[in-house]
PDB file of N, CA and C in Angstrom:
ATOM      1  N   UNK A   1       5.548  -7.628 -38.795  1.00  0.00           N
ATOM      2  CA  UNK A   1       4.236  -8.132 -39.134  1.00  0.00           C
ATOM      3  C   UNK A   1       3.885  -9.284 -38.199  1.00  0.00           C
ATOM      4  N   UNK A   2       2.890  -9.179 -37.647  1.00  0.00           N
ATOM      5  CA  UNK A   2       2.047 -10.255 -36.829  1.00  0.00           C
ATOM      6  C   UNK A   2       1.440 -10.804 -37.136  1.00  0.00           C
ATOM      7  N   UNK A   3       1.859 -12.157 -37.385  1.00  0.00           N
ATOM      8  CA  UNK A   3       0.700 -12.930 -37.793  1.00  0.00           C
ATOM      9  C   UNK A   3      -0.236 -13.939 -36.615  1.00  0.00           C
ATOM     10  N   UNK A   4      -1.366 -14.238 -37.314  1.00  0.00           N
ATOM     11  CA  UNK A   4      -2.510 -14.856 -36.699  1.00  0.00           C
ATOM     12  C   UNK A   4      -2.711 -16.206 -37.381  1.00  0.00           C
ATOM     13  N   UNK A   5      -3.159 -17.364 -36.709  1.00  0.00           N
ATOM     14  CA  UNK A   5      -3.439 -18.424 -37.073  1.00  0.00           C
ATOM     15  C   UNK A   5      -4.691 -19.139 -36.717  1.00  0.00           C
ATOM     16  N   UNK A   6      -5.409 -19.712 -37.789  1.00  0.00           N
ATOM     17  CA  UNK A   6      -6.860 -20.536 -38.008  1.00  0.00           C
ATOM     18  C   UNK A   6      -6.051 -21.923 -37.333  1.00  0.00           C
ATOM     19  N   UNK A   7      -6.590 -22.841 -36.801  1.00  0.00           N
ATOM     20  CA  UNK A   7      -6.165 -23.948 -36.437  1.00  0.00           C
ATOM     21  C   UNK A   7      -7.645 -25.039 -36.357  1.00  0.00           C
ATOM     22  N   UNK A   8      -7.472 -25.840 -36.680  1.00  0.00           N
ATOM     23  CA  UNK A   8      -8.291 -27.458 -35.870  1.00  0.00           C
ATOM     24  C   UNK A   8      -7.400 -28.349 -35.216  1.00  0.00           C
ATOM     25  N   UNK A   9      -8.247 -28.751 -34.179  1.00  0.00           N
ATOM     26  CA  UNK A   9      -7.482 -30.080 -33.336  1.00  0.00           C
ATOM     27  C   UNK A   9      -8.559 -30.970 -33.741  1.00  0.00           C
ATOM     28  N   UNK A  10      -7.902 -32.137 -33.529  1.00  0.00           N
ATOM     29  CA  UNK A  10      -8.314 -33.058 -33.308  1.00  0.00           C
ATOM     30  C   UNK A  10      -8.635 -33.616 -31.935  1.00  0.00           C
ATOM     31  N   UNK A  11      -9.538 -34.087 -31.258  1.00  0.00           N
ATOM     32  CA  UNK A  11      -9.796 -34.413 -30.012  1.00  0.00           C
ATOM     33  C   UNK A  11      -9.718 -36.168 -29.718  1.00  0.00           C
ATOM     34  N   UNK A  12      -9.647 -36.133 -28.784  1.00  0.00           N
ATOM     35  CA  UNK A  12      -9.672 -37.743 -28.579  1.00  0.00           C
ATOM     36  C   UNK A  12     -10.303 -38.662 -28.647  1.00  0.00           C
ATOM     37  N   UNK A  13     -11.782 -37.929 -28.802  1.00  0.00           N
ATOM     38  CA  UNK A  13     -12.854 -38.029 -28.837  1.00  0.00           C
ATOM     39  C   UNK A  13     -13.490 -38.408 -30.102  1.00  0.00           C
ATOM     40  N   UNK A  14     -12.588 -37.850 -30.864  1.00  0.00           N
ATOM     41  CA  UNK A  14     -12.560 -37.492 -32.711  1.00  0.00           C
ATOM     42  C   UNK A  14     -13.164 -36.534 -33.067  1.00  0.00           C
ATOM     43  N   UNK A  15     -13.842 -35.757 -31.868  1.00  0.00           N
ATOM     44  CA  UNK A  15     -14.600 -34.474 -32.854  1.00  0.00           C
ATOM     45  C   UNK A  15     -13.217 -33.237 -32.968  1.00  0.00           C
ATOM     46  N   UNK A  16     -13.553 -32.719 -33.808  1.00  0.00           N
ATOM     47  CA  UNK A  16     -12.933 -31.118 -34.442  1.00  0.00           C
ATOM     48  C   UNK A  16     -12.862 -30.104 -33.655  1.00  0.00           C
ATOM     49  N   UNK A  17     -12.045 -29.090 -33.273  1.00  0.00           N
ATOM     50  CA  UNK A  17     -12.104 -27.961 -32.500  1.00  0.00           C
ATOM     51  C   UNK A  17     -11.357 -27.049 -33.417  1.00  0.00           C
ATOM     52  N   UNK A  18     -11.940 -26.081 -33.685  1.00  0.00           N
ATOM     53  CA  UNK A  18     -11.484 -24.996 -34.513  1.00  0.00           C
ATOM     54  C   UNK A  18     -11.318 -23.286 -33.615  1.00  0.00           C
ATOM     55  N   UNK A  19     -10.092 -23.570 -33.760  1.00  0.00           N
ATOM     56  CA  UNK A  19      -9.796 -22.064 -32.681  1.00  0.00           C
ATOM     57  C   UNK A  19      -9.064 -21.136 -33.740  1.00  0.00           C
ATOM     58  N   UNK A  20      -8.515 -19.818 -32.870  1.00  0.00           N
ATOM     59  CA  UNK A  20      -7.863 -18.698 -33.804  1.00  0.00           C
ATOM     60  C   UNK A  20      -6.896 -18.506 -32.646  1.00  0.00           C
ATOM     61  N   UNK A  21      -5.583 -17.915 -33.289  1.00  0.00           N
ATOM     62  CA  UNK A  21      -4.713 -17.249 -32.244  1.00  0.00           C
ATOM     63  C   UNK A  21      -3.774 -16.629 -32.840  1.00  0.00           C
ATOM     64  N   UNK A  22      -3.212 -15.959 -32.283  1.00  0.00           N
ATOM     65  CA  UNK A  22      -2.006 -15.244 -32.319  1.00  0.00           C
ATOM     66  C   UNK A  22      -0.389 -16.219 -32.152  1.00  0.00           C
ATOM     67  N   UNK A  23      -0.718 -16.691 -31.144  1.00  0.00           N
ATOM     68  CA  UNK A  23       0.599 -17.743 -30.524  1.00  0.00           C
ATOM     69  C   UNK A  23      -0.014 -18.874 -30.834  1.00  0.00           C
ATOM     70  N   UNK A  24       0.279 -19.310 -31.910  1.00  0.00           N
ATOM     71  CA  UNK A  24      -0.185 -21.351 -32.229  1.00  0.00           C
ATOM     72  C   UNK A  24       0.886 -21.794 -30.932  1.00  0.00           C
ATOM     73  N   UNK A  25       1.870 -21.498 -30.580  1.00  0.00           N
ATOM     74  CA  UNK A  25       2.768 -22.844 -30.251  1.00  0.00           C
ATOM     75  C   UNK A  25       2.028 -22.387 -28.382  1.00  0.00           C
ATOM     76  N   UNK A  26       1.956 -21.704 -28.162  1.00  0.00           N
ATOM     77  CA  UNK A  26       1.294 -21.416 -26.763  1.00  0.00           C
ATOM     78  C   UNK A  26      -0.349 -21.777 -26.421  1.00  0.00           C
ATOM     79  N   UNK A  27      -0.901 -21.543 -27.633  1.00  0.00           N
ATOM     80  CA  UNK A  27      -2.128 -22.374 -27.764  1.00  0.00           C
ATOM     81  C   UNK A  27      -2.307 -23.582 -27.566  1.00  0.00           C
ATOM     82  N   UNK A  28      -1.465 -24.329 -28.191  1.00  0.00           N
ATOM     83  CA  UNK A  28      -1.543 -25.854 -28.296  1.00  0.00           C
ATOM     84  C   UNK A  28      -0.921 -26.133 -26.576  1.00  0.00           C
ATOM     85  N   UNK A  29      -0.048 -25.570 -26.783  1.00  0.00           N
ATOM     86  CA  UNK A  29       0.238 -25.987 -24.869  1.00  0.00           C
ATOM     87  C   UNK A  29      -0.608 -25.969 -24.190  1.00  0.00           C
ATOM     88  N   UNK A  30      -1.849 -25.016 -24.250  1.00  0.00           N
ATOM     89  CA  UNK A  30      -2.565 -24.551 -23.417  1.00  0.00           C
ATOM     90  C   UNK A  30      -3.911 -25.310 -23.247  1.00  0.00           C
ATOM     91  N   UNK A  31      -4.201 -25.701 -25.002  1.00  0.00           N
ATOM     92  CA  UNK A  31      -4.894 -26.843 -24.692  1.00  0.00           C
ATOM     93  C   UNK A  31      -4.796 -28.346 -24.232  1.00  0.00           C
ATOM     94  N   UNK A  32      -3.107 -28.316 -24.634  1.00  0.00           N
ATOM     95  CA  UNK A  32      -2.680 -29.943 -24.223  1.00  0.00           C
ATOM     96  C   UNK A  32      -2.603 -29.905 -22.833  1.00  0.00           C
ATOM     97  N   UNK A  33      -2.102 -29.118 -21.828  1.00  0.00           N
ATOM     98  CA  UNK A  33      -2.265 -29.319 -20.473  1.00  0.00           C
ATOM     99  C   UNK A  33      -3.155 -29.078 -19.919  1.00  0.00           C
ATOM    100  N   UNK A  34      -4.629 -28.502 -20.360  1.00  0.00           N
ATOM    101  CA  UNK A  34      -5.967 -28.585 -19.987  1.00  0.00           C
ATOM    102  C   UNK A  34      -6.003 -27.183 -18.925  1.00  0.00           C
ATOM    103  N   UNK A  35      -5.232 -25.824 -19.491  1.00  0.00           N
ATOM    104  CA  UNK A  35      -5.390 -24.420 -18.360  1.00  0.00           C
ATOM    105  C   UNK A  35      -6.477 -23.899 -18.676  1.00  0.00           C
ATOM    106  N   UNK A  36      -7.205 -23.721 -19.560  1.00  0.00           N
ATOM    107  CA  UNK A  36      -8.955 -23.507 -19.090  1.00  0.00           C
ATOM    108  C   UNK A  36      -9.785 -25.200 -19.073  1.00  0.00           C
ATOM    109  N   UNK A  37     -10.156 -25.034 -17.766  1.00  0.00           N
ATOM    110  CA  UNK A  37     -10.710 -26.099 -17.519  1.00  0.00           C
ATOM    111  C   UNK A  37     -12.410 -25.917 -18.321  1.00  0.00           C
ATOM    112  N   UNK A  38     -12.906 -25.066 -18.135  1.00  0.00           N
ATOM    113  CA  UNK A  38     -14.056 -24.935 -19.286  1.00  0.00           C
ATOM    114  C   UNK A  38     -14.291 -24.995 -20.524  1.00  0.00           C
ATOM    115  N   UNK A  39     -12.863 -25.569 -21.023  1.00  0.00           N
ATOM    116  CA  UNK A  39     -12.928 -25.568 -22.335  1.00  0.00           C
ATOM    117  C   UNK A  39     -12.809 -26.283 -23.293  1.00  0.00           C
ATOM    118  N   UNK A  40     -13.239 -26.744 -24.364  1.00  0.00           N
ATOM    119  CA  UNK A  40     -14.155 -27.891 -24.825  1.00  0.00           C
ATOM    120  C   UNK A  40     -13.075 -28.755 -25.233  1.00  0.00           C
ATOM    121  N   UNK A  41     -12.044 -28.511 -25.164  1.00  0.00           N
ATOM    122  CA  UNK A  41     -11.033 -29.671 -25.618  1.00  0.00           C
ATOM    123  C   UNK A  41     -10.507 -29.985 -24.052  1.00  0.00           C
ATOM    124  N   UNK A  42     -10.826 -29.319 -22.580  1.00  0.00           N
ATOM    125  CA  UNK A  42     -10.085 -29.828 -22.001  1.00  0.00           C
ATOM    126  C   UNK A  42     -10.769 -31.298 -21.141  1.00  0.00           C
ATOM    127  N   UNK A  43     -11.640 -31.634 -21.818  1.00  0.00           N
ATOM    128  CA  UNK A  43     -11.974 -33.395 -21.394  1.00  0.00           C
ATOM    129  C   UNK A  43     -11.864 -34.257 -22.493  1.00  0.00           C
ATOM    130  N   UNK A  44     -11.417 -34.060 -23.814  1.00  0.00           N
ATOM    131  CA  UNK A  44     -11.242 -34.192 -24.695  1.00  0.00           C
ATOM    132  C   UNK A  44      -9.368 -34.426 -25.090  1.00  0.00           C
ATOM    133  N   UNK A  45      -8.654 -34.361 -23.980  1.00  0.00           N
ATOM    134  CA  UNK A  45      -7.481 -34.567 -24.410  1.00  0.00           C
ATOM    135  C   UNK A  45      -7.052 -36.123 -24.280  1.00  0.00           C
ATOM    136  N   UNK A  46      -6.248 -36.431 -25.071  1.00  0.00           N
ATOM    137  CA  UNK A  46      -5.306 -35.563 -25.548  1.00  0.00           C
ATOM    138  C   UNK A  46      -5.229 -35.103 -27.011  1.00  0.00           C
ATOM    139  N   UNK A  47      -5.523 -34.150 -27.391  1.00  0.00           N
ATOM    140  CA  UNK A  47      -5.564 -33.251 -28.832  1.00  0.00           C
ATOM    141  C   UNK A  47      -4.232 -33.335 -30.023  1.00  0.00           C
ATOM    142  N   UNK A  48      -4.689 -33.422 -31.157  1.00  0.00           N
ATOM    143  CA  UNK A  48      -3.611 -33.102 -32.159  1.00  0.00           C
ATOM    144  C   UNK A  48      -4.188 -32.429 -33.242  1.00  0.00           C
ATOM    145  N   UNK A  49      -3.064 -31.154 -33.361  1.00  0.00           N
ATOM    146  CA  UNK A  49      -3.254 -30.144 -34.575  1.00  0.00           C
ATOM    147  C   UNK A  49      -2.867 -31.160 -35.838  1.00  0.00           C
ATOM    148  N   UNK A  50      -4.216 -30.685 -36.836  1.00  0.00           N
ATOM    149  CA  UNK A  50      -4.470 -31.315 -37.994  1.00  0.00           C
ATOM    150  C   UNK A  50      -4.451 -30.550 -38.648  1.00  0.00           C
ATOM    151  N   UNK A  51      -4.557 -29.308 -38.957  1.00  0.00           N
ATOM    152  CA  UNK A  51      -4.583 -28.274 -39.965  1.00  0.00           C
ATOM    153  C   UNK A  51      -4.279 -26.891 -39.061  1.00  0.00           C
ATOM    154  N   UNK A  52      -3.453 -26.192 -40.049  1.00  0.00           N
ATOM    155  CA  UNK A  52      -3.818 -24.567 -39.304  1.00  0.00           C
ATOM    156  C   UNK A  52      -2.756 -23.634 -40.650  1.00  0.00           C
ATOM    157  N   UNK A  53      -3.248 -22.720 -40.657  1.00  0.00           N
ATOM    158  CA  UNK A  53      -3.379 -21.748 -41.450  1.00  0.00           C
ATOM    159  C   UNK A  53      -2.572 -20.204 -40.984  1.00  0.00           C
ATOM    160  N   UNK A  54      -1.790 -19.879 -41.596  1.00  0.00           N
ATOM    161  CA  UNK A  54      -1.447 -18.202 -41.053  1.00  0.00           C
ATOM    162  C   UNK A  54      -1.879 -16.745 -41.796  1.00  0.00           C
ATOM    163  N   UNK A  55      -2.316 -16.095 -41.463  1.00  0.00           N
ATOM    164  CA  UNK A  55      -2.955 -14.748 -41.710  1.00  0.00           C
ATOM    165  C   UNK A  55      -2.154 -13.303 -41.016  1.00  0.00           C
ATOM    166  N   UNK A  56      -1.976 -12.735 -42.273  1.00  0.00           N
ATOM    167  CA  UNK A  56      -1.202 -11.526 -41.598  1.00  0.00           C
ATOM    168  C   UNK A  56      -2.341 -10.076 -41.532  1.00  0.00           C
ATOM    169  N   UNK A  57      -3.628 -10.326 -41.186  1.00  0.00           N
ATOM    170  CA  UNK A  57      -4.759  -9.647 -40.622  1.00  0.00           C
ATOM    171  C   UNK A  57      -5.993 -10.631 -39.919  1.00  0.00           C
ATOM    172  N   UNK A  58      -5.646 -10.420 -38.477  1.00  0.00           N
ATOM    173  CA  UNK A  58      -6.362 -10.935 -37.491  1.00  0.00           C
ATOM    174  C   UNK A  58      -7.786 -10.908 -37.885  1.00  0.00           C
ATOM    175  N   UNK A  59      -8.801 -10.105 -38.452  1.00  0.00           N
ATOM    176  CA  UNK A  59      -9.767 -10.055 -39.053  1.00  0.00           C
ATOM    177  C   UNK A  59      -9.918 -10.905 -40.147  1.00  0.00           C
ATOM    178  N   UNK A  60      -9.088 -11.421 -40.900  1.00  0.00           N
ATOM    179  CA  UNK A  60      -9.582 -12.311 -42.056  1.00  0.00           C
ATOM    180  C   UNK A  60      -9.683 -14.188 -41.100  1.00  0.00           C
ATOM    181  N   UNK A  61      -8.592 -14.204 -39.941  1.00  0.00           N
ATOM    182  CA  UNK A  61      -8.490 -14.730 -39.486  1.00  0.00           C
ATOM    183  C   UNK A  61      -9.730 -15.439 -38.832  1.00  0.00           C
ATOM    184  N   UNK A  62      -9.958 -14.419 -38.003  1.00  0.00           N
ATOM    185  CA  UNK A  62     -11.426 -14.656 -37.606  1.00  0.00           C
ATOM    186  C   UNK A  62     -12.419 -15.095 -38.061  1.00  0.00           C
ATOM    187  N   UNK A  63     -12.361 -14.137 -39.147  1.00  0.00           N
ATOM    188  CA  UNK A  63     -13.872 -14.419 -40.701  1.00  0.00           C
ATOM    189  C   UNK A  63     -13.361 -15.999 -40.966  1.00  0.00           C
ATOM    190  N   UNK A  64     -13.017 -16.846 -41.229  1.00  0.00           N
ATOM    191  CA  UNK A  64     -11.818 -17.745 -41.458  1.00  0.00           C
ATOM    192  C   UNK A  64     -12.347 -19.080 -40.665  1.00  0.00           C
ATOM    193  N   UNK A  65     -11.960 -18.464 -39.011  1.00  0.00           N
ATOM    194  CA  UNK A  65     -12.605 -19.532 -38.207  1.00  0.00           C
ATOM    195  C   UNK A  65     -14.024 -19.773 -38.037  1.00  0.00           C
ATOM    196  N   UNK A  66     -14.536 -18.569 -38.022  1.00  0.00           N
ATOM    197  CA  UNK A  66     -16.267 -18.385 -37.892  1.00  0.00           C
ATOM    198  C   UNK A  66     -16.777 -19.394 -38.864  1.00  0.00           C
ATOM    199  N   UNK A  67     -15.941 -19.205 -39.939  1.00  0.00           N
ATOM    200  CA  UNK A  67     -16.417 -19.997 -41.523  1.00  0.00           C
ATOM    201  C   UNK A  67     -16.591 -21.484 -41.245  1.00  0.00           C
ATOM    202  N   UNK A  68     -15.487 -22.016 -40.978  1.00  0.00           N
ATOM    203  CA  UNK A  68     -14.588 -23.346 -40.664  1.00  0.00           C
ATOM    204  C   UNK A  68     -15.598 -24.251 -39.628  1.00  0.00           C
ATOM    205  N   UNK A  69     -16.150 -23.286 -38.673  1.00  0.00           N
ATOM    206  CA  UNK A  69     -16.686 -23.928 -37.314  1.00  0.00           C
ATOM    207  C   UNK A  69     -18.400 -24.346 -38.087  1.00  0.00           C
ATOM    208  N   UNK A  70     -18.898 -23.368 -39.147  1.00  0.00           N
ATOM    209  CA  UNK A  70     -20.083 -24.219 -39.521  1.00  0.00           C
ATOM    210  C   UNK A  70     -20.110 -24.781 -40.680  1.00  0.00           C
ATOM    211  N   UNK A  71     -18.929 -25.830 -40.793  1.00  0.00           N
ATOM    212  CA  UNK A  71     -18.758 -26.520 -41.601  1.00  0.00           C
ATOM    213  C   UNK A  71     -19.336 -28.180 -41.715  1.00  0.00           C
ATOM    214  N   UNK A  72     -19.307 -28.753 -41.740  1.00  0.00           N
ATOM    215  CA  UNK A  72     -19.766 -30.100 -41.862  1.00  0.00           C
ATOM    216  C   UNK A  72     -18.712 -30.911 -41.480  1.00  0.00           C
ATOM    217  N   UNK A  73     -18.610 -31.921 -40.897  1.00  0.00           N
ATOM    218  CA  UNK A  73     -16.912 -32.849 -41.041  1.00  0.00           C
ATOM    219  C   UNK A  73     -16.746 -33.250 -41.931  1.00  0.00           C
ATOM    220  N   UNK A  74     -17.118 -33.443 -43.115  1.00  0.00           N
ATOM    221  CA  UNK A  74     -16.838 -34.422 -44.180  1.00  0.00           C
ATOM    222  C   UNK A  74     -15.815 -32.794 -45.110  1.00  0.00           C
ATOM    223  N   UNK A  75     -16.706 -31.587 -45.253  1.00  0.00           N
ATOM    224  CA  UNK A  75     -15.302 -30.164 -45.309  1.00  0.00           C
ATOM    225  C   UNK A  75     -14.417 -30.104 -44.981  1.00  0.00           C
ATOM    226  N   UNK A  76     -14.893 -30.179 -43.068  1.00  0.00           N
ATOM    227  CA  UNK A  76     -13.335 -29.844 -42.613  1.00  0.00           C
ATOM    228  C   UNK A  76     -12.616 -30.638 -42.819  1.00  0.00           C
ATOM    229  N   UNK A  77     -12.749 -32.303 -43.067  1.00  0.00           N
ATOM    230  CA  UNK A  77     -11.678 -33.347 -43.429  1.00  0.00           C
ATOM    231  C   UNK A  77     -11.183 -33.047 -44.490  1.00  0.00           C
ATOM    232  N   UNK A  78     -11.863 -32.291 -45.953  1.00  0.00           N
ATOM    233  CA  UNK A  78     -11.387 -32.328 -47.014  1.00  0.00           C
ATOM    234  C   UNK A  78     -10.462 -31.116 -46.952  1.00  0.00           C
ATOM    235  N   UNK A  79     -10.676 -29.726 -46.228  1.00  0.00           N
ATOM    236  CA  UNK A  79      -9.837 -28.980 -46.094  1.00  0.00           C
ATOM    237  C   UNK A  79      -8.370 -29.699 -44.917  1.00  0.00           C
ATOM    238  N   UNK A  80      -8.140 -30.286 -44.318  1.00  0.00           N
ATOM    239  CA  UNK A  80      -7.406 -31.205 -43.566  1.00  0.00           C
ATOM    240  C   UNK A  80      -6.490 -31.893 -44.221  1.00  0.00           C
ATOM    241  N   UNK A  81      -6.942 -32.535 -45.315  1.00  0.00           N
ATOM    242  CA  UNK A  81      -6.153 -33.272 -46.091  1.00  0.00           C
ATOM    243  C   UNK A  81      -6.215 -32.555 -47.429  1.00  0.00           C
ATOM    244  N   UNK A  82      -5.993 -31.375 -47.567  1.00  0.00           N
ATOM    245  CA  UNK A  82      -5.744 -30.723 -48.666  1.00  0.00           C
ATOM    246  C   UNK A  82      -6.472 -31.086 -50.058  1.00  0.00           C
ATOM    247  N   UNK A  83      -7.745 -31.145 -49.694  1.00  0.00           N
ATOM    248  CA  UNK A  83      -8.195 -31.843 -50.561  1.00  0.00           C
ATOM    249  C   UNK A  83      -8.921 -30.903 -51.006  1.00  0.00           C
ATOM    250  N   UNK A  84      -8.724 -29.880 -51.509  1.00  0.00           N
ATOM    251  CA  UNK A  84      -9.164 -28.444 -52.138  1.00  0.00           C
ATOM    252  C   UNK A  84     -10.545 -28.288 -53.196  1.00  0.00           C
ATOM    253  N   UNK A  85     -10.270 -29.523 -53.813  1.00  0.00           N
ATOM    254  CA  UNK A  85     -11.407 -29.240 -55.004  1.00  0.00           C
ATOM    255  C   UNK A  85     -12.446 -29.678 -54.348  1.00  0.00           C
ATOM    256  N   UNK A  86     -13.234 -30.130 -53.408  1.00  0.00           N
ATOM    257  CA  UNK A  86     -13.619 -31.027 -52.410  1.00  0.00           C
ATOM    258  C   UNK A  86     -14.599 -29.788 -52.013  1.00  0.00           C
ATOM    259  N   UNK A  87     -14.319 -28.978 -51.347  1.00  0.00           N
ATOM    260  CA  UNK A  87     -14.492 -27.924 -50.974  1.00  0.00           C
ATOM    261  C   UNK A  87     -16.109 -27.423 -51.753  1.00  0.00           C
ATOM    262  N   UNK A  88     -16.042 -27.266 -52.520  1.00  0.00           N
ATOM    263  CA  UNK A  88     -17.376 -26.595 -53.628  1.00  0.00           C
ATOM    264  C   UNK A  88     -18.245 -27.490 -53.289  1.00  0.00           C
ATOM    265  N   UNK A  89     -18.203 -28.616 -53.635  1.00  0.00           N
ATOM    266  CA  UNK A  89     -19.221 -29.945 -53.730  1.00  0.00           C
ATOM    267  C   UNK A  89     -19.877 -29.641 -52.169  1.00  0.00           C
ATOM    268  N   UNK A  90     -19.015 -29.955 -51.406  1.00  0.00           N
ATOM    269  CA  UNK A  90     -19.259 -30.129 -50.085  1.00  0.00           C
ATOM    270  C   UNK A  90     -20.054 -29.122 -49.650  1.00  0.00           C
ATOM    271  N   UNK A  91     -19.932 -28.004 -49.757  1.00  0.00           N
ATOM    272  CA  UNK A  91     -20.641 -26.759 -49.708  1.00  0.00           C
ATOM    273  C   UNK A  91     -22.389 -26.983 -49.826  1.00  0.00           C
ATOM    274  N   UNK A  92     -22.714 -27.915 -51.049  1.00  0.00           N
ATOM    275  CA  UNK A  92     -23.717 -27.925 -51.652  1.00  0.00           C
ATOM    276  C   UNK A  92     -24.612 -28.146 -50.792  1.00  0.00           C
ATOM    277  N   UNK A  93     -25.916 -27.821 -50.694  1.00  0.00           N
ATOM    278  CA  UNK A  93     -26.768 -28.310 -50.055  1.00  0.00           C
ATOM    279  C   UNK A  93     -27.360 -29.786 -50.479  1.00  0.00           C
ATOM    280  N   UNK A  94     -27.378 -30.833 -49.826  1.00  0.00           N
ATOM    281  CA  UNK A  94     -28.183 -32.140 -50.196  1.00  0.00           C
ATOM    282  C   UNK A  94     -29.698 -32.136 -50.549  1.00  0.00           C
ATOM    283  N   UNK A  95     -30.464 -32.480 -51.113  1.00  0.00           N
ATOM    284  CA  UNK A  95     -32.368 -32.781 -50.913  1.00  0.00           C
ATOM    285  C   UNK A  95     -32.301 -33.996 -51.312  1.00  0.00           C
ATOM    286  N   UNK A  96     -33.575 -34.379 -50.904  1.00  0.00           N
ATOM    287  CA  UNK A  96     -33.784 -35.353 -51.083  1.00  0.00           C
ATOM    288  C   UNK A  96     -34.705 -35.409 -52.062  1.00  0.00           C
TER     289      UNK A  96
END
């Protein structure tokens, strides 16, 4: 069984990067030594994994990150720090 992994970094910058992969430990190399230079963490280093997740269907995986990336930061922090019940509220839409 192959599994797949949801991940966020953290950037240096402090913003969030939410990727998917197959190889977490080759990923993170790949962003820490900056081998795609087009890519949004590589002016942004140096990076640290803050959360990541494993999935044994690359498709839920995906659905997963897609989710994650239009999240709000004040979510992704609460999913970050396991802060689960957090989650619903956050969701909510604000009005004024």
């Amino acid at each position: 069984m192959r599994l797949s992994y949801v991940y966020i970094l953290k950037c240096s910058d402090d913003s969030y990067y939410t990727g998917v992969t197959s190889n977490l430990d080759k990923r993170l190399l790949d962003h820490q030594s900056g081998k795609h230079k087009d890519s949004y963490t590589y002016k942004r280093r140096p990076i640290e994994l803050v959360f990541y997740a494993d999935f044994t269907d690359i498709r839920l995986a995906i659905n997963s990150e897609k989710q994650i990336k239009k999240w709000s930061r004040a979510k992704k922090e609460a999913l970050i720090n396991n802060e689960f019940e957090k989650l619903p509220n956050l969701a909510k839409k604000k009005f004024k």
